[in-house]
N, C-alpha and C. Protein backbone atom coordinates (compact mmCIF):
# COMPACT_ATOMS: atom_id res chain seq x y z
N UNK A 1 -8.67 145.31 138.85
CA UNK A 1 -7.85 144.25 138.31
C UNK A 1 -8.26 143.93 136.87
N UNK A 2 -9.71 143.59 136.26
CA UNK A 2 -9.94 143.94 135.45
C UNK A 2 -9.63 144.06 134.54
N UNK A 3 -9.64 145.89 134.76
CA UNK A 3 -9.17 147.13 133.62
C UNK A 3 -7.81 146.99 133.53
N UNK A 4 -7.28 146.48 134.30
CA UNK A 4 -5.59 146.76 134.40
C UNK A 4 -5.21 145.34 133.22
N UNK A 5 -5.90 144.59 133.25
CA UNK A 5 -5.89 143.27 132.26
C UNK A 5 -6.28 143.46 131.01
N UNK A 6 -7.49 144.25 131.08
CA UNK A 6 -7.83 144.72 129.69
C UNK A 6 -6.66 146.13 128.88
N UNK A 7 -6.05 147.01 130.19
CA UNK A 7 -5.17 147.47 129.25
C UNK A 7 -3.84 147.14 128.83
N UNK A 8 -3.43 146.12 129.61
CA UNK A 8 -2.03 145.20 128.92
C UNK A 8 -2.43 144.48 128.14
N UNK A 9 -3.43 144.18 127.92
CA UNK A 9 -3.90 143.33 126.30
C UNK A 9 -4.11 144.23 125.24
N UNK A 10 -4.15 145.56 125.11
CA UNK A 10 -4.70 146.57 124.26
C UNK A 10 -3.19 147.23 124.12
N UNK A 11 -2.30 147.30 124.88
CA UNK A 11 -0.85 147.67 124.91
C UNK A 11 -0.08 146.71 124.02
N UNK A 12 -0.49 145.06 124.31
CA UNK A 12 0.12 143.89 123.67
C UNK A 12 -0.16 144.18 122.02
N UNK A 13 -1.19 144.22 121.85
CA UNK A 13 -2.13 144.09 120.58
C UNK A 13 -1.49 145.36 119.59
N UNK A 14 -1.26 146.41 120.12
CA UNK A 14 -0.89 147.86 119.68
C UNK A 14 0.45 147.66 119.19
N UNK A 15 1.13 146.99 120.15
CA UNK A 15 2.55 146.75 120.07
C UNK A 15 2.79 145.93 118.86
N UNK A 16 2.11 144.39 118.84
CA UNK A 16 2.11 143.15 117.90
C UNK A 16 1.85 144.42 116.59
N UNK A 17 0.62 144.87 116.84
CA UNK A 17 0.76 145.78 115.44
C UNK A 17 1.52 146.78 114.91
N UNK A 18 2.21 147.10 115.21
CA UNK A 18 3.43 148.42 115.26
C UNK A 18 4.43 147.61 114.63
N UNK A 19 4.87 146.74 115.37
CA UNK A 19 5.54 145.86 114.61
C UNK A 19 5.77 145.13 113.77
N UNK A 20 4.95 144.33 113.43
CA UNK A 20 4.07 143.44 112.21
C UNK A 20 4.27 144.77 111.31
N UNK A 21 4.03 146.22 111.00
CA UNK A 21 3.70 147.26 110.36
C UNK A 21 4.82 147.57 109.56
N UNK A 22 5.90 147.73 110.81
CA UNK A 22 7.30 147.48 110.58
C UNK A 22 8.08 146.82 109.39
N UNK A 23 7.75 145.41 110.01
CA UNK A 23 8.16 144.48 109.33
C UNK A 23 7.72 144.18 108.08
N UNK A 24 6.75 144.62 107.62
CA UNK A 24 5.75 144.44 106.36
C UNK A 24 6.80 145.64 105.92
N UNK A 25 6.52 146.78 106.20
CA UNK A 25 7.06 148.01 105.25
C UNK A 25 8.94 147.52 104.68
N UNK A 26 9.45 147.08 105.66
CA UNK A 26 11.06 146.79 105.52
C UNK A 26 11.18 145.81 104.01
N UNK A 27 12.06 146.85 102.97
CA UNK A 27 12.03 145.96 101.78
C UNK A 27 13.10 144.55 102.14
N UNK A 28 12.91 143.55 100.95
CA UNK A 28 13.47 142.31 101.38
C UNK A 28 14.11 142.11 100.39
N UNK A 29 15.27 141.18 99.79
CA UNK A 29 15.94 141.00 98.97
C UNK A 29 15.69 139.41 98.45
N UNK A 30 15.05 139.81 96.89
CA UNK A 30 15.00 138.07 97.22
C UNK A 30 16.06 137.39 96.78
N UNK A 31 16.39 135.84 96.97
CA UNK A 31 17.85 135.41 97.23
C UNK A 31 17.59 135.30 95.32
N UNK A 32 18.87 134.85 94.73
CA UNK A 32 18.92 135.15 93.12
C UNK A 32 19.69 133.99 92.68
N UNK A 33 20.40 133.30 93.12
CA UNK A 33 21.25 132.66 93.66
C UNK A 33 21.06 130.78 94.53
N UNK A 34 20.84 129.67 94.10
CA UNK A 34 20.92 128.87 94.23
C UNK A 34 22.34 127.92 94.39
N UNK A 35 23.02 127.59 95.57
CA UNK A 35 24.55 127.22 95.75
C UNK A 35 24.40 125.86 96.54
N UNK A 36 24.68 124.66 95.93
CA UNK A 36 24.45 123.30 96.55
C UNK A 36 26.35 122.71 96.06
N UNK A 37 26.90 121.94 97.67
CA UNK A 37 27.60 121.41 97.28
C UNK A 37 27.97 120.28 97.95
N UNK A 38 28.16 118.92 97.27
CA UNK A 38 29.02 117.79 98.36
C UNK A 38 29.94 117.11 98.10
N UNK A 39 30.50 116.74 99.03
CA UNK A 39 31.45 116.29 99.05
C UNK A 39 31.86 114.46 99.06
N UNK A 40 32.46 113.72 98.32
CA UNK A 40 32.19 112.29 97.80
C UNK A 40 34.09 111.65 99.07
N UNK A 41 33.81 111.76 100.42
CA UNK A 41 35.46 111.49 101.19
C UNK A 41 35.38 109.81 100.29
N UNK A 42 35.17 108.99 99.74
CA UNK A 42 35.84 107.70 99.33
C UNK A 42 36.52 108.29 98.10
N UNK A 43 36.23 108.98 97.37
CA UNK A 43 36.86 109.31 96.38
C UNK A 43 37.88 110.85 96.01
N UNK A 44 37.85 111.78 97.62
CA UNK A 44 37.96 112.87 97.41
C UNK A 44 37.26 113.47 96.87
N UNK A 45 36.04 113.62 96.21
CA UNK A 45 35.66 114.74 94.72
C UNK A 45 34.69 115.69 95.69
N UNK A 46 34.84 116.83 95.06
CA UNK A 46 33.75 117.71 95.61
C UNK A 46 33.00 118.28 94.47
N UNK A 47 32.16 118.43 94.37
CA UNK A 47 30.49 118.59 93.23
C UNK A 47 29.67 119.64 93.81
N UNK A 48 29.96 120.58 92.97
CA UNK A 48 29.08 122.09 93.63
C UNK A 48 27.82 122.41 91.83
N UNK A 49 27.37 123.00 92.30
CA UNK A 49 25.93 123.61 91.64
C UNK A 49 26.22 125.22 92.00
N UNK A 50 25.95 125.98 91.00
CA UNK A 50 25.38 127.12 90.82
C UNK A 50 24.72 127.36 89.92
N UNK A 51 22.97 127.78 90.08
CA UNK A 51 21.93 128.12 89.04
C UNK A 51 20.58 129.14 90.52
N UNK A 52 20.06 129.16 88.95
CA UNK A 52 18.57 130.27 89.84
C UNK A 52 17.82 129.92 89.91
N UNK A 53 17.50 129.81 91.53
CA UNK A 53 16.44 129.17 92.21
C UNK A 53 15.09 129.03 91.33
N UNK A 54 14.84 130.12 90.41
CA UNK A 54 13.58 129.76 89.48
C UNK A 54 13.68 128.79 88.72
N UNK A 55 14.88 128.18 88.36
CA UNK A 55 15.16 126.99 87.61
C UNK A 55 14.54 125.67 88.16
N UNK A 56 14.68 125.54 89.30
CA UNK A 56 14.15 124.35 90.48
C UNK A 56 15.07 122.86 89.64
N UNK A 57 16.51 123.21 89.25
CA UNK A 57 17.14 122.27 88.32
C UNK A 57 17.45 120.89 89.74
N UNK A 58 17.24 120.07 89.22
CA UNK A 58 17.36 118.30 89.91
C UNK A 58 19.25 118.00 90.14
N UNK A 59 19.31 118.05 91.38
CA UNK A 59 20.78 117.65 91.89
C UNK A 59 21.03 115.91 91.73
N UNK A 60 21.89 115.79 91.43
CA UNK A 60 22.29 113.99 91.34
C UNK A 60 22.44 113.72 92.72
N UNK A 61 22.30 112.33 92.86
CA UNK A 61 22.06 111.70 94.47
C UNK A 61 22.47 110.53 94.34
N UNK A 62 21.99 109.47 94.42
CA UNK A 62 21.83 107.90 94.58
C UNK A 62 22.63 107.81 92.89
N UNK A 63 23.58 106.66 93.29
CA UNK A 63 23.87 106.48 91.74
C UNK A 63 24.31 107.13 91.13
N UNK A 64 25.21 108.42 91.76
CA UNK A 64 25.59 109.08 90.68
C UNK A 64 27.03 108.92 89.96
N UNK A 65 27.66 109.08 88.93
CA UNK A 65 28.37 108.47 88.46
C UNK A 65 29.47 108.69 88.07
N UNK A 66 30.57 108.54 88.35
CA UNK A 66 31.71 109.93 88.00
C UNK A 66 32.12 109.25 86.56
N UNK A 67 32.58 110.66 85.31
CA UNK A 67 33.02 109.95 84.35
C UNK A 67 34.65 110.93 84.37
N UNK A 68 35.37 110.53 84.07
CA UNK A 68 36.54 110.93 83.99
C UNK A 68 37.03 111.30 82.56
N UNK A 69 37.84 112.09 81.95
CA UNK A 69 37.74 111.96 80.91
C UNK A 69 39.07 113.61 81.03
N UNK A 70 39.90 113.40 82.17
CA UNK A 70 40.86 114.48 82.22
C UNK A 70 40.15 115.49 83.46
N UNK A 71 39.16 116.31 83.14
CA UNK A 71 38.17 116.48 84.37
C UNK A 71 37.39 115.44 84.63
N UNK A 72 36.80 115.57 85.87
CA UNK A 72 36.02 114.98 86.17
C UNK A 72 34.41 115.69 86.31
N UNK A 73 33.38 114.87 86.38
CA UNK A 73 31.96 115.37 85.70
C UNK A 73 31.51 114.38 86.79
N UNK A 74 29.94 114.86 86.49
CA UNK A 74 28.99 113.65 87.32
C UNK A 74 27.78 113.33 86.74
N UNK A 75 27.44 112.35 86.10
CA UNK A 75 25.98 111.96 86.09
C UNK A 75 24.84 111.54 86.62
N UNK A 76 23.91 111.65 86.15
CA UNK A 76 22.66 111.01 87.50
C UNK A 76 21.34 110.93 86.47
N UNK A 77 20.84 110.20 86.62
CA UNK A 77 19.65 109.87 85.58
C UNK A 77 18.34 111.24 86.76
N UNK A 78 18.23 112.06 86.12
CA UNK A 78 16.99 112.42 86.22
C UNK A 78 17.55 114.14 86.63
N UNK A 79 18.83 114.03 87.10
CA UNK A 79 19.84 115.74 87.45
C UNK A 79 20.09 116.27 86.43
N UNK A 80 19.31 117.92 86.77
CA UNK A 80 19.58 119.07 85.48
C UNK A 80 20.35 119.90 86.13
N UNK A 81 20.65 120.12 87.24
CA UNK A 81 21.49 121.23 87.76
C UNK A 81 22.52 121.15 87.02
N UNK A 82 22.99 122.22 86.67
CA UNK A 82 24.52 122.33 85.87
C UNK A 82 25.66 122.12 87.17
N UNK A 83 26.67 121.14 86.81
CA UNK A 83 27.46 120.65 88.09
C UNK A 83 29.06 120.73 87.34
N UNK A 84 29.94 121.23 88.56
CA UNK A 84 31.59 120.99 88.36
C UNK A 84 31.76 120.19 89.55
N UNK A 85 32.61 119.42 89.03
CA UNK A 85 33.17 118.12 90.02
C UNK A 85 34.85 118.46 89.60
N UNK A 86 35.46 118.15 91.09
CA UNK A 86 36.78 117.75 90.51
C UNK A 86 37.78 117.13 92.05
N UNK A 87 38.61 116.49 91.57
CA UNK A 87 39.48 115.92 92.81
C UNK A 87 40.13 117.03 94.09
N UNK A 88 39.87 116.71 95.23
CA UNK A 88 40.61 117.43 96.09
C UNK A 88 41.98 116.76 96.56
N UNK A 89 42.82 117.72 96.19
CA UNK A 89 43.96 117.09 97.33
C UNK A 89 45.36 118.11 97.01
N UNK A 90 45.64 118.16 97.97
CA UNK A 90 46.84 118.92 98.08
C UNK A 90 48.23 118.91 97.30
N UNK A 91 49.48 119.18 96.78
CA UNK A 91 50.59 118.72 96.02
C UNK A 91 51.25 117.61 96.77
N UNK A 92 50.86 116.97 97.90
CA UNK A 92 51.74 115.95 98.37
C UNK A 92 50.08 114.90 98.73
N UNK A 93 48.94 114.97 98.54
CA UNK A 93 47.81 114.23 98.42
C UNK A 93 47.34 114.88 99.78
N UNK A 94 47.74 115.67 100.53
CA UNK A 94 46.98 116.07 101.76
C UNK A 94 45.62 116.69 101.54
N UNK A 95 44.35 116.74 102.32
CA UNK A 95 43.65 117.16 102.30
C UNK A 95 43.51 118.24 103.71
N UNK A 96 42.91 119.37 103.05
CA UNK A 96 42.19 120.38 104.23
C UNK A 96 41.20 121.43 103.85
N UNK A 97 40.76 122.16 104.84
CA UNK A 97 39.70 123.07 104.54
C UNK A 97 40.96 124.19 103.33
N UNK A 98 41.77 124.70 103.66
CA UNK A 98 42.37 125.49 102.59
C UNK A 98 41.88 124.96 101.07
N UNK A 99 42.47 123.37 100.92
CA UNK A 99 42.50 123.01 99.68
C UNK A 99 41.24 122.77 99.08
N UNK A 100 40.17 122.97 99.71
CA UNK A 100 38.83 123.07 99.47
C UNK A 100 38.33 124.53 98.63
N UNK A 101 38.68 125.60 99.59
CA UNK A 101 38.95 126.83 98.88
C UNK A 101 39.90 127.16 98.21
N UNK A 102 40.86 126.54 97.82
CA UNK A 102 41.66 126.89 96.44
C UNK A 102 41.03 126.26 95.15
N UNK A 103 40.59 124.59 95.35
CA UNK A 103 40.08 124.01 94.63
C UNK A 103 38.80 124.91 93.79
N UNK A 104 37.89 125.76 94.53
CA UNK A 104 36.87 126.19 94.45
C UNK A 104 37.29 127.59 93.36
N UNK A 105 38.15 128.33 94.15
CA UNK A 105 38.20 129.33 93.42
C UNK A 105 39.23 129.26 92.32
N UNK A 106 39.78 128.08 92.52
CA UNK A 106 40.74 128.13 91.16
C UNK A 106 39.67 127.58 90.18
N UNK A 107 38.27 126.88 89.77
CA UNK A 107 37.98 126.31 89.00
C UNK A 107 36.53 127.49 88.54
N UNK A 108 36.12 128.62 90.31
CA UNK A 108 34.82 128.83 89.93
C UNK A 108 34.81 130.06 88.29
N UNK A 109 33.89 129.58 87.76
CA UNK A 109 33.59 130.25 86.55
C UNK A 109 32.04 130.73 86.06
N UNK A 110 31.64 130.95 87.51
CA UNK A 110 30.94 132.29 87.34
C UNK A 110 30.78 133.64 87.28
N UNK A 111 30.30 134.92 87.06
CA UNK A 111 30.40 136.64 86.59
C UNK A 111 30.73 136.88 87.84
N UNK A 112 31.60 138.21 88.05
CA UNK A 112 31.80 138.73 88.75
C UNK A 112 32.18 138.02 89.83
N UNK A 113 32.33 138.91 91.34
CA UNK A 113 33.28 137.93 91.80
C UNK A 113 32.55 137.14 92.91
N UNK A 114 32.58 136.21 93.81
CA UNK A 114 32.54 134.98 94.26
C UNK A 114 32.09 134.59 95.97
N UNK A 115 31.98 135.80 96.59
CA UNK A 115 31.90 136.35 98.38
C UNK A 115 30.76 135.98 98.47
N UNK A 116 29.85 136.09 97.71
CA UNK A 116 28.65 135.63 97.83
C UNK A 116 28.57 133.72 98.09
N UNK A 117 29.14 133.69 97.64
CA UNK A 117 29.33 131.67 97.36
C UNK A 117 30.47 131.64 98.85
N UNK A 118 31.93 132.15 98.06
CA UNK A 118 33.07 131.44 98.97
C UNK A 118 32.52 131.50 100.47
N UNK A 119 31.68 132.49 101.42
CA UNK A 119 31.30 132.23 102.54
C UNK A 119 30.81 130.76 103.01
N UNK A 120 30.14 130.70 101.82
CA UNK A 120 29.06 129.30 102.45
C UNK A 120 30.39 127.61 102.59
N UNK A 121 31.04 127.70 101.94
CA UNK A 121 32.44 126.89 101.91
C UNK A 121 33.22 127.22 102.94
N UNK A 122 33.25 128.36 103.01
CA UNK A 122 34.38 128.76 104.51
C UNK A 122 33.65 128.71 105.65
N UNK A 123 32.98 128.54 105.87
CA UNK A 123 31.66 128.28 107.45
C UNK A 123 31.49 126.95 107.93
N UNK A 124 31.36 126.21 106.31
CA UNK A 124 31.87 124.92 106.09
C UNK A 124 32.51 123.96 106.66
N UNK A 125 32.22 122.66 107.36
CA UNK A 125 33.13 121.90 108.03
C UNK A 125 33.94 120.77 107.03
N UNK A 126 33.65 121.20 105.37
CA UNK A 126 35.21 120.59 104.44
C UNK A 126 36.48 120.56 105.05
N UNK A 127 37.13 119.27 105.03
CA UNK A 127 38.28 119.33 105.43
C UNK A 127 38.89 119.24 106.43
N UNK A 128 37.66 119.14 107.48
CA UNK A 128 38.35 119.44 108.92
C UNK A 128 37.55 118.18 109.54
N UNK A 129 38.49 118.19 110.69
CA UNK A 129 37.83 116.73 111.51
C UNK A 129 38.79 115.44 110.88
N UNK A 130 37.36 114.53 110.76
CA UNK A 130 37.67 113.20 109.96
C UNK A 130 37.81 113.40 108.46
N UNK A 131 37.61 114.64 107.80
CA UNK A 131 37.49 114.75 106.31
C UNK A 131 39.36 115.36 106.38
N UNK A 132 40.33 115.68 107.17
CA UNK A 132 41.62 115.88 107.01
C UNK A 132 41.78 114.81 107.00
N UNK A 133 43.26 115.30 105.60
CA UNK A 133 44.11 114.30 105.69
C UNK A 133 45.72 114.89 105.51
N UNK A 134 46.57 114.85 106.50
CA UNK A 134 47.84 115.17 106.89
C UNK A 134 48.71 114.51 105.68
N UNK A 135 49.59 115.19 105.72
CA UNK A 135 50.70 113.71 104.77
C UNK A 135 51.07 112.73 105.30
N UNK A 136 51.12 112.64 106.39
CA UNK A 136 52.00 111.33 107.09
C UNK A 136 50.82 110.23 106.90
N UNK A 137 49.40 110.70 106.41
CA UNK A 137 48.07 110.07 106.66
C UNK A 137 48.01 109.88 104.97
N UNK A 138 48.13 110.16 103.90
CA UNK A 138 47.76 109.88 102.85
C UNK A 138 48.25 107.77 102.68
N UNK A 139 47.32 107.92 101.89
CA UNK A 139 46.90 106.47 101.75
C UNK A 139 47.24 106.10 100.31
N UNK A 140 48.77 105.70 100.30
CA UNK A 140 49.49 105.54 98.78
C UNK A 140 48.86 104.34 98.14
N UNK A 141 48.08 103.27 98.51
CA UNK A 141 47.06 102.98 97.98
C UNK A 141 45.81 103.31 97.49
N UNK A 142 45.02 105.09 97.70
CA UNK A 142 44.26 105.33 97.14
C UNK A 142 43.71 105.54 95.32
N UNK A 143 42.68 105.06 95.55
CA UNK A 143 42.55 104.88 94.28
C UNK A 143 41.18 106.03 93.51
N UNK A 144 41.79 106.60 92.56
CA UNK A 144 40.96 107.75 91.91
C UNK A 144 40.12 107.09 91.54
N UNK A 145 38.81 108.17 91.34
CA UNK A 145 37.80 108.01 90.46
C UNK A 145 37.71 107.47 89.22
N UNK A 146 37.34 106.53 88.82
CA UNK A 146 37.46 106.25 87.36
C UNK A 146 35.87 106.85 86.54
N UNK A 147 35.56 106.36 85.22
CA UNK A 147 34.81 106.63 84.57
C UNK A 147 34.19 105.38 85.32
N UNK A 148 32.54 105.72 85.70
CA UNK A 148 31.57 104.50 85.89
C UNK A 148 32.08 104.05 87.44
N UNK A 149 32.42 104.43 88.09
CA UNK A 149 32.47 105.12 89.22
C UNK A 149 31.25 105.31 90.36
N UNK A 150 30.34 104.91 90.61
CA UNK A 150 29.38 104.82 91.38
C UNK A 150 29.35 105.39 92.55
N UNK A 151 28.44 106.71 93.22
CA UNK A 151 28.47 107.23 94.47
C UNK A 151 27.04 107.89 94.58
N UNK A 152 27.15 107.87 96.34
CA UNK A 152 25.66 108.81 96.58
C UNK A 152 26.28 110.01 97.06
N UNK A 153 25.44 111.40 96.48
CA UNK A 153 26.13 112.67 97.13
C UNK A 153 25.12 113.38 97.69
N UNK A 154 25.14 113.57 98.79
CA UNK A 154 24.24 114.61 100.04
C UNK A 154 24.66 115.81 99.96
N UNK A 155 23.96 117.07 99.57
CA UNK A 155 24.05 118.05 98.88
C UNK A 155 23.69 119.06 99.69
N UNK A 156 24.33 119.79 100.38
CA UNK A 156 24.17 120.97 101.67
C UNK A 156 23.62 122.19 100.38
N UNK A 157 22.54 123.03 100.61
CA UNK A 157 22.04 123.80 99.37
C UNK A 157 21.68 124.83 100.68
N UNK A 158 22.18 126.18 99.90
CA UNK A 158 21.97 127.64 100.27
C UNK A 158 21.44 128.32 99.58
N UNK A 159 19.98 129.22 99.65
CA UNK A 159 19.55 130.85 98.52
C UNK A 159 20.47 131.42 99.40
N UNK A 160 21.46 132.40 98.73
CA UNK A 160 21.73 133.60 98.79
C UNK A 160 21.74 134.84 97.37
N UNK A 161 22.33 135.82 98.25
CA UNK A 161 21.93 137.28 96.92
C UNK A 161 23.13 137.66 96.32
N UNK A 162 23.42 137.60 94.94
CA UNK A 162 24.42 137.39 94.80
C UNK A 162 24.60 139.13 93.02
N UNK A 163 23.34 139.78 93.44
CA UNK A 163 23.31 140.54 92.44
C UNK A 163 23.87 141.87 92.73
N UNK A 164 23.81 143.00 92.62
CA UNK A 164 24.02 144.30 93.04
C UNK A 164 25.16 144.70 93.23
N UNK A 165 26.35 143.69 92.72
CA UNK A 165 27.65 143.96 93.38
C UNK A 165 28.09 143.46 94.53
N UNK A 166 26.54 142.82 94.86
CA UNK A 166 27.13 141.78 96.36
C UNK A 166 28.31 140.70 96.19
N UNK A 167 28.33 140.10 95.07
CA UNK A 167 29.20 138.58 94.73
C UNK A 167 30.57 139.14 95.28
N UNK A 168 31.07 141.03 95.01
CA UNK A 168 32.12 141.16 95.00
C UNK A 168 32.75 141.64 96.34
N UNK A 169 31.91 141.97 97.16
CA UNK A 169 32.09 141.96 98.52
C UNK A 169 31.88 140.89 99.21
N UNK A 170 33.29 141.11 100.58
CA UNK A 170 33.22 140.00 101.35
C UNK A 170 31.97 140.15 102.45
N UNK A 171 31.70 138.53 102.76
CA UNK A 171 30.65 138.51 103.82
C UNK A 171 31.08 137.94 104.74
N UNK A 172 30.44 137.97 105.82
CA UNK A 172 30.33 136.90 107.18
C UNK A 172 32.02 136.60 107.58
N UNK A 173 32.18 135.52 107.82
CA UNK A 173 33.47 135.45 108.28
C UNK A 173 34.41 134.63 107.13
N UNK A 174 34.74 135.04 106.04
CA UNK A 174 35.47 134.43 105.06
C UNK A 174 36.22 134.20 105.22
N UNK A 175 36.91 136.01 105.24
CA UNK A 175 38.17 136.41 105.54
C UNK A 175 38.97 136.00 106.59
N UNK A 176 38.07 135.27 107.31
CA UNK A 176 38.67 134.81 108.81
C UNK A 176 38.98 133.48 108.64
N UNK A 177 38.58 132.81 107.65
CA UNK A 177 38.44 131.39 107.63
C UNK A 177 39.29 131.05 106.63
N UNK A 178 39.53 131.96 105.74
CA UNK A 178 40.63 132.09 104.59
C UNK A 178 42.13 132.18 105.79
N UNK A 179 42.26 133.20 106.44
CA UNK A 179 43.22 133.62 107.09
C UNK A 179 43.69 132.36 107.91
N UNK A 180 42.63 131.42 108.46
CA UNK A 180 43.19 130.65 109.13
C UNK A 180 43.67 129.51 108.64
N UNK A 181 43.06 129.17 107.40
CA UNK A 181 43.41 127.95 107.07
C UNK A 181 44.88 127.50 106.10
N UNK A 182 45.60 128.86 106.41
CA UNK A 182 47.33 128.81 105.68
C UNK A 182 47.38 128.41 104.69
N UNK A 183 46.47 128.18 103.87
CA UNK A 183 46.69 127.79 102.39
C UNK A 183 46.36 128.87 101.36
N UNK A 184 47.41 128.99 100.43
CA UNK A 184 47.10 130.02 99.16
C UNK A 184 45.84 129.93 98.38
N UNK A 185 44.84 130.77 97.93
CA UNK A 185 44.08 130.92 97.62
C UNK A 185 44.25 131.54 95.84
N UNK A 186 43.12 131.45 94.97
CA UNK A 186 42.95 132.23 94.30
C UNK A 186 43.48 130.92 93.05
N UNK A 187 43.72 131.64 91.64
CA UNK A 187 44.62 130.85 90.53
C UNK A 187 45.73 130.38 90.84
N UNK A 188 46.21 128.99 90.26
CA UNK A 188 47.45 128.75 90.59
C UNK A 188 48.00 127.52 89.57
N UNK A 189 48.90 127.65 89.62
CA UNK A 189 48.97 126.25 87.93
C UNK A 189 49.26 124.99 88.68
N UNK A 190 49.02 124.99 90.42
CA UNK A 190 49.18 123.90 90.87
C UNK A 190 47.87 123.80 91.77
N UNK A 191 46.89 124.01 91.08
CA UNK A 191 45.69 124.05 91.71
C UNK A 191 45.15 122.56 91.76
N UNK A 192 44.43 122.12 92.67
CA UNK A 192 44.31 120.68 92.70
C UNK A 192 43.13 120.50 91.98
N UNK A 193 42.79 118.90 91.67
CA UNK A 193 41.88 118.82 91.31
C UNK A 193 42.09 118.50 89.72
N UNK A 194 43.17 118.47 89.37
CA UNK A 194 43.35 118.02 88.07
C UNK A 194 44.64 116.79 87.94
N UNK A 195 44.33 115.93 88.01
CA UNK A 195 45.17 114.47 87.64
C UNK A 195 46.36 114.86 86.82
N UNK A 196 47.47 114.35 87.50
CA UNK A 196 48.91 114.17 86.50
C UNK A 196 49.83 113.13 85.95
């Protein structure tokens, strides 16, 4: 009984190491790519970040401040992340996960293309739930963002790899989440997010 104990521990140990061996040799990709974004539902606005994680740039939070000025922007005493803010809402004021991803890719203006990011938005629970808003539900009393504008924004942040030609291939389930959510995607001169 023993020996039979001592050689499933020498089998365990052999194994743990084989593996561990494995895993050490397997190259890794490091992420290149820093993607933080939230969403402000009293005001509609959504506020995304893209920079490199070596930057370690400061996201706005408490107090942050919308200034208006045709786009919309955000300030925050002590935030270096480079940030785009802008209004969500549909051509009749509806909100949904679609108009989240049109909003996004009609404004994003980073190299190459975007699969790398648009996943983390389409996985995303923007738009859906209590964050829809139907037309029969828009609230003709809502009132936009002004300049000086006061909000706290909770900032969902992802590393991913976004070099090698990855940005331009699709990942994970985009395409599925694009497909479902019936809204046009891509440029559009009725892209939301810009005041009329």
């Amino acid at each position: 009984m023993h020996l039979r104990r001592k050689a499933i521990i020498a089998l365990a140990v052999v194994g743990l190491l084989a593996t561990s061996g494995l895993a050490y040799a397997a190259p890794t990709e490091s992420e290149d790519t820093s993607f933080s974004y939230a969403y402000d539902p009293a005001f509609h606005v959504l506020v995304w970040s893209i920079s490199d994680p070596a930057d370690e740039c400061v996201l706005p939070g408490e107090d942050s401040t919308y200034v208006v000025d045709g786009v919309i922007s955000v300030s925050s005493v002590g935030a270096t992340c480079p940030l785009t803010a802008a209004e969500v809402a549909g051509p009749n004021g509806q909100i949904n996960h679609g108009m989240f991803m049109k909003l996004f890719n009609s404004l994003y203006d980073g190299q190459g293309g975007r699969g790398c990011l648009n996943r983390y938005l389409a996985q995303s629970s923007l738009g859906k739930d209590d964050q829809k808003i139907r037309v029969s539900e828009v609230d003709p009393d809502f009132v936009h963002a002004e300049t000086a504008t006061v909000a706290t924004l909770d900032f969902v942040t992802a590393l991913t790899v976004c070099t090698h030609g990855k940005s331009d291939e699709p990942h994970g389930k985009s395409g599925e989440s694009h497909g479902k959510s019936g809204e046009p995607h891509g440029n559009s001169a009725a892209a939301p997010g810009h005041n009329k």
